[in-house]
C-alpha atoms as a PDB file:
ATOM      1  CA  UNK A   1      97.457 100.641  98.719  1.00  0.00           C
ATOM      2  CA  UNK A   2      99.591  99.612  96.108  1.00  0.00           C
ATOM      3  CA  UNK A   3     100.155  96.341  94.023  1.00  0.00           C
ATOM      4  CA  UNK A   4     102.871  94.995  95.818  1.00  0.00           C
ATOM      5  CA  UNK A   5     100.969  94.980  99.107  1.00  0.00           C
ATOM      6  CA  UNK A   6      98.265  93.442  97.619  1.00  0.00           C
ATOM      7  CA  UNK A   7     100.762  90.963  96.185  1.00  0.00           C
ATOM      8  CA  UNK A   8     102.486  90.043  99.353  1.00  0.00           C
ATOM      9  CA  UNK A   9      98.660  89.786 100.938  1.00  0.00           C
ATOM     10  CA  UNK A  10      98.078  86.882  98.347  1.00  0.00           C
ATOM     11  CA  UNK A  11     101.766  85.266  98.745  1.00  0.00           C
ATOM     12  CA  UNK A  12     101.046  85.114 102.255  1.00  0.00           C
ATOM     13  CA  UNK A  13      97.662  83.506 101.802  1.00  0.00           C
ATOM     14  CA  UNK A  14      98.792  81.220  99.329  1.00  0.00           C
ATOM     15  CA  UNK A  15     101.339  79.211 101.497  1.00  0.00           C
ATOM     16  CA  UNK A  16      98.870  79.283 104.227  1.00  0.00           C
ATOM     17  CA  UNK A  17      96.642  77.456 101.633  1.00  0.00           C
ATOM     18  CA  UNK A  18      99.823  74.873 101.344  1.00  0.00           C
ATOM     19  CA  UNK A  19      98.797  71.093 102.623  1.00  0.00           C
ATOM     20  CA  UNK A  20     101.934  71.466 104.711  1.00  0.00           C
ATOM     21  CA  UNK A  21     100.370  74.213 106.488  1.00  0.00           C
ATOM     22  CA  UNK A  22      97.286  72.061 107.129  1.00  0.00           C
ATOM     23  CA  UNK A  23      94.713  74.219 104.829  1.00  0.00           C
ATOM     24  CA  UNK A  24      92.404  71.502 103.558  1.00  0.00           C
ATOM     25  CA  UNK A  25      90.761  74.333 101.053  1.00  0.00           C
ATOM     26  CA  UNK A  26      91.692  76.914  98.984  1.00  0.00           C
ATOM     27  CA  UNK A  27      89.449  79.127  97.187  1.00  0.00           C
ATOM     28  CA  UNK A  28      89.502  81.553  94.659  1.00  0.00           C
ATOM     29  CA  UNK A  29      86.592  84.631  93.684  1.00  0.00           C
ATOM     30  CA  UNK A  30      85.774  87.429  91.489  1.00  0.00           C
ATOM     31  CA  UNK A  31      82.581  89.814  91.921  1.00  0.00           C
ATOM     32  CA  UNK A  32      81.522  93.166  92.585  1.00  0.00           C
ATOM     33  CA  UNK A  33      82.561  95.771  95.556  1.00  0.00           C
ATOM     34  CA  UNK A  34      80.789  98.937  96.582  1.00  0.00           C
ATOM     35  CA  UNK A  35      77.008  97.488  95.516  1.00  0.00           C
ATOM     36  CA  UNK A  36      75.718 100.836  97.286  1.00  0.00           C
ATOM     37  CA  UNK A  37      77.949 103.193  94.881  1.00  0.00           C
ATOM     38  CA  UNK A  38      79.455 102.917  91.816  1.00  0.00           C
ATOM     39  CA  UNK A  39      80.353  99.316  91.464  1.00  0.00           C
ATOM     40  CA  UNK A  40      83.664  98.000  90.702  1.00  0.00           C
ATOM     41  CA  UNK A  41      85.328  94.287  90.119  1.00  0.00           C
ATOM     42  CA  UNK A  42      86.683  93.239  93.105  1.00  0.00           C
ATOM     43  CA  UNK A  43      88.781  89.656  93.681  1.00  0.00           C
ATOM     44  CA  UNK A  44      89.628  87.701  97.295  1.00  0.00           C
ATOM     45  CA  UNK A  45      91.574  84.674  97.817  1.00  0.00           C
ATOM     46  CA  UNK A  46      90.742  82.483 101.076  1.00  0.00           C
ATOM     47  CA  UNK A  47      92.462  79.449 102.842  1.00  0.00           C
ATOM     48  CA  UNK A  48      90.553  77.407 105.367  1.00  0.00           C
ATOM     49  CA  UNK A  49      91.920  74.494 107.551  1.00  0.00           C
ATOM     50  CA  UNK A  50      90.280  71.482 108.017  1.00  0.00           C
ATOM     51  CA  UNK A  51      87.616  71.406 110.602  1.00  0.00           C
ATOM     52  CA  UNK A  52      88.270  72.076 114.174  1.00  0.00           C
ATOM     53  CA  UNK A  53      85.110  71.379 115.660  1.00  0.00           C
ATOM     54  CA  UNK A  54      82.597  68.802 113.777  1.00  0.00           C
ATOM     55  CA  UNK A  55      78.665  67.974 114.499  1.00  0.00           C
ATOM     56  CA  UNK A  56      76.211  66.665 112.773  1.00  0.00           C
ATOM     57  CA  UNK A  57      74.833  69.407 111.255  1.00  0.00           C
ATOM     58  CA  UNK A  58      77.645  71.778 110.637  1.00  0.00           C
ATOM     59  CA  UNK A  59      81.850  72.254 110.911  1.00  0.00           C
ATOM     60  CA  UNK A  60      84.230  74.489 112.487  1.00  0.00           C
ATOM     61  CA  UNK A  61      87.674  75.530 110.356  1.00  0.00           C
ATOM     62  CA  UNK A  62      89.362  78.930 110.644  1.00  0.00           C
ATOM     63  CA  UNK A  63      89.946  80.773 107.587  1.00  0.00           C
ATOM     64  CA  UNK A  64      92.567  83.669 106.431  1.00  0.00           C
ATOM     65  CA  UNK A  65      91.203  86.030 104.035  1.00  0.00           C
ATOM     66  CA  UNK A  66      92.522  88.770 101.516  1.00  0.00           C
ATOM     67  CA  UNK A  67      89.894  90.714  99.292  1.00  0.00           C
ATOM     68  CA  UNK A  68      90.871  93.812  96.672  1.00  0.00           C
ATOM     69  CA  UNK A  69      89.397  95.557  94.253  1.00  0.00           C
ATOM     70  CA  UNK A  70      90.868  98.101  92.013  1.00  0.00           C
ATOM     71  CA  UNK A  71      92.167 100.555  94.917  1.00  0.00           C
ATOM     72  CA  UNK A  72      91.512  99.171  98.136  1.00  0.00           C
ATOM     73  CA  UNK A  73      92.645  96.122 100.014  1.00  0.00           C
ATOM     74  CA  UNK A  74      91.018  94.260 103.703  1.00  0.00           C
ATOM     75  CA  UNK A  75      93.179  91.179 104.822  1.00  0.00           C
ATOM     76  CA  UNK A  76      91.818  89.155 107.895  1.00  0.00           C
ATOM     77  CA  UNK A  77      90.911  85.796 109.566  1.00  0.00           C
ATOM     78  CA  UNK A  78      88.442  84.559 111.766  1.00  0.00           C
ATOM     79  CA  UNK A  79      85.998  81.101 112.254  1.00  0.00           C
ATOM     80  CA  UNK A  80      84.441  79.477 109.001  1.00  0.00           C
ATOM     81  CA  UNK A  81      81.015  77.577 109.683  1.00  0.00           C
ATOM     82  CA  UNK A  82      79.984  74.952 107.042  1.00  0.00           C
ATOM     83  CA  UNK A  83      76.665  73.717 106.978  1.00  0.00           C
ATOM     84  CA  UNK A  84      76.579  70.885 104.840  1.00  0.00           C
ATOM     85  CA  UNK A  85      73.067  69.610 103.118  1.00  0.00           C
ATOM     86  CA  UNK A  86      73.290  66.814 101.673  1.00  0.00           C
ATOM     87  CA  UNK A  87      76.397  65.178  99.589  1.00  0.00           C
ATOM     88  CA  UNK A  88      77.185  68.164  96.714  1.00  0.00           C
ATOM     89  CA  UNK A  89      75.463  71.305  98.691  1.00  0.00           C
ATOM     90  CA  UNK A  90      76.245  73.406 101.318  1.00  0.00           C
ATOM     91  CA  UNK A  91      76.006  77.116 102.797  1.00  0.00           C
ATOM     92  CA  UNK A  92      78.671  78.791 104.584  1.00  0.00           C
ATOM     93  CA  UNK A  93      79.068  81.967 107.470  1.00  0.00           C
ATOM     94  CA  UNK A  94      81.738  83.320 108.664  1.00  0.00           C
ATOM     95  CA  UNK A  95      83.256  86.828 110.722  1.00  0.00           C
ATOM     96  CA  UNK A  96      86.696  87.460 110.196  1.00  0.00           C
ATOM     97  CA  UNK A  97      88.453  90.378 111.934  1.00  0.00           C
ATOM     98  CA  UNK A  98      91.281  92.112 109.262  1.00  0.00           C
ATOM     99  CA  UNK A  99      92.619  95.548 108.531  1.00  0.00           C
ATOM    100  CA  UNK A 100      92.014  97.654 105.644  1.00  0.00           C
ATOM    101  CA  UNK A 101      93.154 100.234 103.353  1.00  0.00           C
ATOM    102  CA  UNK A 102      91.637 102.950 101.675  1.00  0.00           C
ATOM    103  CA  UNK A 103      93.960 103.319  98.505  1.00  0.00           C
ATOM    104  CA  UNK A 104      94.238 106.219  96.366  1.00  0.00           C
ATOM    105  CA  UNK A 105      90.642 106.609  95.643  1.00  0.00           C
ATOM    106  CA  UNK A 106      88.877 103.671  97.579  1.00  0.00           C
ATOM    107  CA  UNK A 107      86.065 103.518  99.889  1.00  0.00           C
ATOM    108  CA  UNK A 108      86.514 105.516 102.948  1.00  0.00           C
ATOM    109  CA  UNK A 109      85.287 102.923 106.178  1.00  0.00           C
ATOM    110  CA  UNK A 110      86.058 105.289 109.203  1.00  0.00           C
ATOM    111  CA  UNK A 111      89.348 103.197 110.042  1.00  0.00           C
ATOM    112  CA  UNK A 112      91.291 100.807 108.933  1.00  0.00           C
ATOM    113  CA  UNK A 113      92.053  98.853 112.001  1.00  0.00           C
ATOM    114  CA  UNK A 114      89.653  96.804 113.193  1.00  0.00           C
ATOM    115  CA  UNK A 115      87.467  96.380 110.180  1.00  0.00           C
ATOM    116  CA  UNK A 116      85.420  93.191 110.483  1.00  0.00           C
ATOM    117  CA  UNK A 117      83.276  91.347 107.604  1.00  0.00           C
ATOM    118  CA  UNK A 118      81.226  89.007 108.114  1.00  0.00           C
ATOM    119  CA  UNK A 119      80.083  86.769 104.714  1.00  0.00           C
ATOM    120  CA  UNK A 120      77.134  83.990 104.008  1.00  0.00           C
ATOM    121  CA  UNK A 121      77.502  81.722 101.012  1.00  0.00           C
ATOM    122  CA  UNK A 122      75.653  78.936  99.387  1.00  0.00           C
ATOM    123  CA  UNK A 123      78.076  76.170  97.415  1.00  0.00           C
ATOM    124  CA  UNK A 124      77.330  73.350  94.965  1.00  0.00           C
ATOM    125  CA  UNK A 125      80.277  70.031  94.286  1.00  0.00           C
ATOM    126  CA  UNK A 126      80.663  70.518  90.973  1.00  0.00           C
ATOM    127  CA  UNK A 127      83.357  67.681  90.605  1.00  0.00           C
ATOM    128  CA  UNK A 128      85.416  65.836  93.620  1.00  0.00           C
ATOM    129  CA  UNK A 129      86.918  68.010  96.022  1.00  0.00           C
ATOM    130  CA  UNK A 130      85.761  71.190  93.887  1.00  0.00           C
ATOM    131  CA  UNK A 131      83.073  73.730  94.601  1.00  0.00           C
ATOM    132  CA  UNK A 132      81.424  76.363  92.865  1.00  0.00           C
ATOM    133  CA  UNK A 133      79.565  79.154  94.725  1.00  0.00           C
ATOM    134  CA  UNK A 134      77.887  82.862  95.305  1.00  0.00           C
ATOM    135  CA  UNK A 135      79.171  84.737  98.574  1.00  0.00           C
ATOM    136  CA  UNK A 136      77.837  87.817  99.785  1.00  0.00           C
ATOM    137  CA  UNK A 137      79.925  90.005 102.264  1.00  0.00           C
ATOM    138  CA  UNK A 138      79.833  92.975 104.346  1.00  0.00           C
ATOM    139  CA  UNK A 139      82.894  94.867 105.389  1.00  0.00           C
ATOM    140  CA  UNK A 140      82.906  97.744 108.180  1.00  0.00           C
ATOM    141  CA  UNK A 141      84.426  98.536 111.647  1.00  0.00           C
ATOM    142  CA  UNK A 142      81.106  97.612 113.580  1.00  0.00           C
ATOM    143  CA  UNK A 143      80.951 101.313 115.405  1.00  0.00           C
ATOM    144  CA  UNK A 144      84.361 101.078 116.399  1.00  0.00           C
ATOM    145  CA  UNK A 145      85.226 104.583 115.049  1.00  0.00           C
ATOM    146  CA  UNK A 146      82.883 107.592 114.842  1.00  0.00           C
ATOM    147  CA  UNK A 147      81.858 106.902 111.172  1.00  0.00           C
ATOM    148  CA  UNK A 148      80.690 103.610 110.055  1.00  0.00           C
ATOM    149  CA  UNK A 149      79.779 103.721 106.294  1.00  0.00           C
ATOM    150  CA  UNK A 150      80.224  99.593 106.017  1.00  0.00           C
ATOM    151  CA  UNK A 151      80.477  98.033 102.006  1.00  0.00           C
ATOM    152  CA  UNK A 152      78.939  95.321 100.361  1.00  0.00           C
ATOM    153  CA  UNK A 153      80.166  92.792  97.899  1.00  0.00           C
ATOM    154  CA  UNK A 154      78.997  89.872  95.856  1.00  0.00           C
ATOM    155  CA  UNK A 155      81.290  86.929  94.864  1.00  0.00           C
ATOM    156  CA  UNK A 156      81.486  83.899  92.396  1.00  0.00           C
ATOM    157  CA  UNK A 157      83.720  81.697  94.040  1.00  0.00           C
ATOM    158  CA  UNK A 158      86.346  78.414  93.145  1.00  0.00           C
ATOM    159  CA  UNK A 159      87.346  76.282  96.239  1.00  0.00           C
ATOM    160  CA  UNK A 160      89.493  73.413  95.765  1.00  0.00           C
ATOM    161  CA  UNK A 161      90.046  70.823  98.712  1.00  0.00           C
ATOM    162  CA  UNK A 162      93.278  69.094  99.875  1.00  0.00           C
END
């Protein structure tokens, strides 16, 4: 996969993110990809809308998703659950459904079409209408293909709200 893919992926995201478009968060990460081998930085960028579905214990939003590290590259989008607790903390799941490709020397995941992760997180309000946070995510094609190798990655993450 090269740069300018990667590139467009995060243009793309970006003016999704736009208050125009309705986003009401953006967020930013950095971390580590491929816990289960040798380990290498990886980055995502996410926009979320503002919730769909609200009740008293948790939120509905859709989100659009593009994560990278140093060869390969998964864009997708799916639901967003918050689960607020309290006033500055809150955890967060979501399942996104994306493609994915291998790069040069990436992580071979059995496909690249459909190639589902599914990522919990736990936030703190660190300021108003920003959040600081760890996310944990799992990428793979769920059995779709014959092989099914999956990859893990860990995230600090920046959201910003609109």
């Amino acid at each position: 996969m090269k740069t300018t893919g990667f590139a467009r992926a995060l243009v793309l995201v970006a003016l999704l993110a736009s208050p125009r478009a309705g986003a009401f968060e953006f967020a930013a990460a950095v971390g580590m990809d491929n816990l289960r081998g040798n380990g290498v930085p990886d980055y995502a960028v996410e926009a979320r809308t503002g919730p769909l579905w609200t009740r008293p214990r948790f939120e509905l939003a859709l989100g659009a998703a593009v994560e990278a590290d140093d060869s390969d590259l998964w864009a997708g989008a799916g639901p967003v659950l918050f689960f607020p607790l309290g006033d500055r903390l809150r955890l967060e799941a979501s399942v996104m459904l994306g493609g994915y490709g291998e790069g040069e020397w990436g992580n071979d995941l059995g496909t690249e079409f459909p190639m589902f992760r599914s990522q919990l997180g736990f936030s703190v309000a660190v300021a108003e209408n920003w959040w600081l946070g760890l996310m944990a995510n799992h990428k793979s094609n769920a059995s779709t293909a014959v092989d099914n190798p999956g990859i893990e990655s860990v995230l600090l993450v920046v959201a910003h709200r609109f």
